[in-house]
Protein backbone atom coordinates (compact mmCIF):
# COMPACT_ATOMS: atom_id res chain seq x y z
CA UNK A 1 0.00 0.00 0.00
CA UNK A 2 1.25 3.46 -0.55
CA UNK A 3 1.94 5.87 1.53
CA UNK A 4 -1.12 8.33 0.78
CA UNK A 5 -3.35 4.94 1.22
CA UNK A 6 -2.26 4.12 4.62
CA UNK A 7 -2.31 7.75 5.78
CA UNK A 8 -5.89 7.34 4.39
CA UNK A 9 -6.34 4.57 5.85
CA UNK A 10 -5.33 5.57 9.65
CA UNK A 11 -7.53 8.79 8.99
CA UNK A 12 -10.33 6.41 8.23
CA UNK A 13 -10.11 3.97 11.81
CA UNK A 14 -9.89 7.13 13.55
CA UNK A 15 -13.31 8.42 11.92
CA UNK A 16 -14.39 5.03 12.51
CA UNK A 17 -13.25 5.40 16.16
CA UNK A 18 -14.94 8.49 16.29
CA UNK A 19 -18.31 7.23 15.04
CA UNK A 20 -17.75 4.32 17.42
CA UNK A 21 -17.50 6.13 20.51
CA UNK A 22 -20.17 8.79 19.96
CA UNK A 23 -22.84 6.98 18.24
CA UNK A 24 -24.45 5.36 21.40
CA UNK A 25 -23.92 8.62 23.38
CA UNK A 26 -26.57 11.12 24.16
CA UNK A 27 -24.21 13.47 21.69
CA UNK A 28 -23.88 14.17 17.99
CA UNK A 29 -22.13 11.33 16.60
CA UNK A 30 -22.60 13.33 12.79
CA UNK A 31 -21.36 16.56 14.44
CA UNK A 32 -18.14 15.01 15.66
CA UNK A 33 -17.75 13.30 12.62
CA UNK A 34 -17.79 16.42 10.83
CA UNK A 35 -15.41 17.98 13.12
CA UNK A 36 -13.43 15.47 13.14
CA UNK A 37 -13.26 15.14 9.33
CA UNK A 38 -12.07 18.32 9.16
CA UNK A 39 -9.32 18.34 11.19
CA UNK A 40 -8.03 15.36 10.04
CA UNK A 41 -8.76 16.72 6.27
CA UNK A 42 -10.83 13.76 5.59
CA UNK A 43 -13.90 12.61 4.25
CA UNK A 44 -16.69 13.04 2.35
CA UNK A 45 -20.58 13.40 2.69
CA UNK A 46 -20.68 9.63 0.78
CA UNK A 47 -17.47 8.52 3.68
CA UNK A 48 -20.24 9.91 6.79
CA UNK A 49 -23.26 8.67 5.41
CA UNK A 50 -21.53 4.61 4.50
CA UNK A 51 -19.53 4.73 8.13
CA UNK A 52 -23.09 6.13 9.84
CA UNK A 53 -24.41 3.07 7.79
CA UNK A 54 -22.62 0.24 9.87
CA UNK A 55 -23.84 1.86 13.32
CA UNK A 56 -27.96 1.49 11.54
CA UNK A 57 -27.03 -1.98 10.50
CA UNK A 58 -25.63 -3.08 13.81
CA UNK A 59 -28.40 -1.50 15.72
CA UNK A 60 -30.48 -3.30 13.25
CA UNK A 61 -28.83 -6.83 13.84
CA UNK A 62 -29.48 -6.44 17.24
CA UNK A 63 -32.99 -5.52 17.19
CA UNK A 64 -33.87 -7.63 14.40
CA UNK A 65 -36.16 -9.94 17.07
CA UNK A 66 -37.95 -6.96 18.29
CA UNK A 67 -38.36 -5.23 14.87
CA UNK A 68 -39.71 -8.95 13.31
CA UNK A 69 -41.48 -9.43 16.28
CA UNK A 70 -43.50 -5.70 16.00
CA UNK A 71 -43.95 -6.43 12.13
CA UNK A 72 -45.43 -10.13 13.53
CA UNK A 73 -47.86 -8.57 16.06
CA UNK A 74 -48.91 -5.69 13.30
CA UNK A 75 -50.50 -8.33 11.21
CA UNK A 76 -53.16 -9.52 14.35
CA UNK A 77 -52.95 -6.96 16.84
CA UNK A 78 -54.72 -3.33 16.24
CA UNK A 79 -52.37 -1.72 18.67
CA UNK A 80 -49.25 -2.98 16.80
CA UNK A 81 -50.57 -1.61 13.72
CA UNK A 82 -51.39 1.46 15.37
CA UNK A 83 -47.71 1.83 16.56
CA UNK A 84 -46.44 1.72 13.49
CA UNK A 85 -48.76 4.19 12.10
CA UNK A 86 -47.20 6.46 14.73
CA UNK A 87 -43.78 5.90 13.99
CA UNK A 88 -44.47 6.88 10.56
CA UNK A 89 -46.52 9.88 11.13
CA UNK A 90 -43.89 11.13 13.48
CA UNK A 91 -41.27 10.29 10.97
CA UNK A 92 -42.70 12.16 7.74
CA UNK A 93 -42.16 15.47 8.88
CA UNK A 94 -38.48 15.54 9.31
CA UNK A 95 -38.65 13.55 6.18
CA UNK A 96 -40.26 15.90 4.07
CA UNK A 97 -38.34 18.39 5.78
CA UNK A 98 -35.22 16.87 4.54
CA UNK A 99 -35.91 16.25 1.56
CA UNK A 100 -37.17 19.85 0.66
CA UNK A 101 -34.71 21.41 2.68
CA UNK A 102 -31.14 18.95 1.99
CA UNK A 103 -29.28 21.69 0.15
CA UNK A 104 -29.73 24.50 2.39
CA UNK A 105 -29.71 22.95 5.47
CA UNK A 106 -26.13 21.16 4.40
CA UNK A 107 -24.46 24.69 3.51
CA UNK A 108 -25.92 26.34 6.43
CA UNK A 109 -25.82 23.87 8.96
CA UNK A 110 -23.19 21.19 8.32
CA UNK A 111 -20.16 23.35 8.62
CA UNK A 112 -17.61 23.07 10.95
CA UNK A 113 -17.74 26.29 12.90
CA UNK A 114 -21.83 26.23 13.17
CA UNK A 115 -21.35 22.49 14.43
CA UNK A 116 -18.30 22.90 16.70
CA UNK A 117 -20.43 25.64 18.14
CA UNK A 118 -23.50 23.54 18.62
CA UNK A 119 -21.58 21.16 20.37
CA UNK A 120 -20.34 23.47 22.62
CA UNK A 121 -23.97 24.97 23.30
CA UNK A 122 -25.09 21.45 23.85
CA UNK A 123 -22.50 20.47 25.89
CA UNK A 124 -21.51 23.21 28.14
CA UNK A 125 -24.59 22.62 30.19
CA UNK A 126 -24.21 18.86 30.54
CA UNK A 127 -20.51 19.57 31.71
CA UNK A 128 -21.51 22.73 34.38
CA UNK A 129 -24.38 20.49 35.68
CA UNK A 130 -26.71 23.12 34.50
């Protein structure tokens, strides 16, 4: 492997270190990604969104009795179904939100400085025990 590869290479474990350790945490695991990307001068929107991707699909794996199990009941059981429904009606909005919004809420919002900041804002009560 060249040299540029396993530079990228130990920037990527650290990002994946990074996801690791602040995905499960009541913090922004995207946020310090994006921080983190940046001081390292790596990755990409495509690099967040496929290392965020392993995090879903573990959480996934070990859920997947519970999820099959809720999808089981939802064919008998009203209340099932009607759990669902609620997931999804509380779902579409930021959805639609999203999907209207990506652009604008990427250039405003997803920069370092605005994030660093939020983190701060976020944090700095946590921390004081405020």
């Amino acid at each position: 492997m060249e040299a540029g590869g396993i530079a990228d290479l130990a920037k990527a474990a650290v990002m994946g270190v990074v996801e690791g350790l602040t995905e499960f945490l009541p913090v922004s695991s995207t946020g310090h990604l994006i921080v983190a990307g940046r001081l390292l001068g790596y990755g990409t929107p495509t690099f967040e969104i496929f290392i965020q991707l392993g995090a879903m699909l573990a959480l996934t794996w070990v859920y997947r009795d519970r999820i099959l199990g809720l999808l089981r009941d939802a064919v008998g059981r009203a209340d099932a179904r009607l759990f669902l429904v609620k997931i999804l009606i509380a779902f579409l909005p930021a959805a639609i939100v999203g999907f209207l919004a990506h652009h604008a809420i990427e250039e405003h919002l997803f920069t370092p400085a605005v994030v660093a900041g939020s983190l701060i804002a976020e944090g700095w009560p946590a921390i004081s025990g405020a």
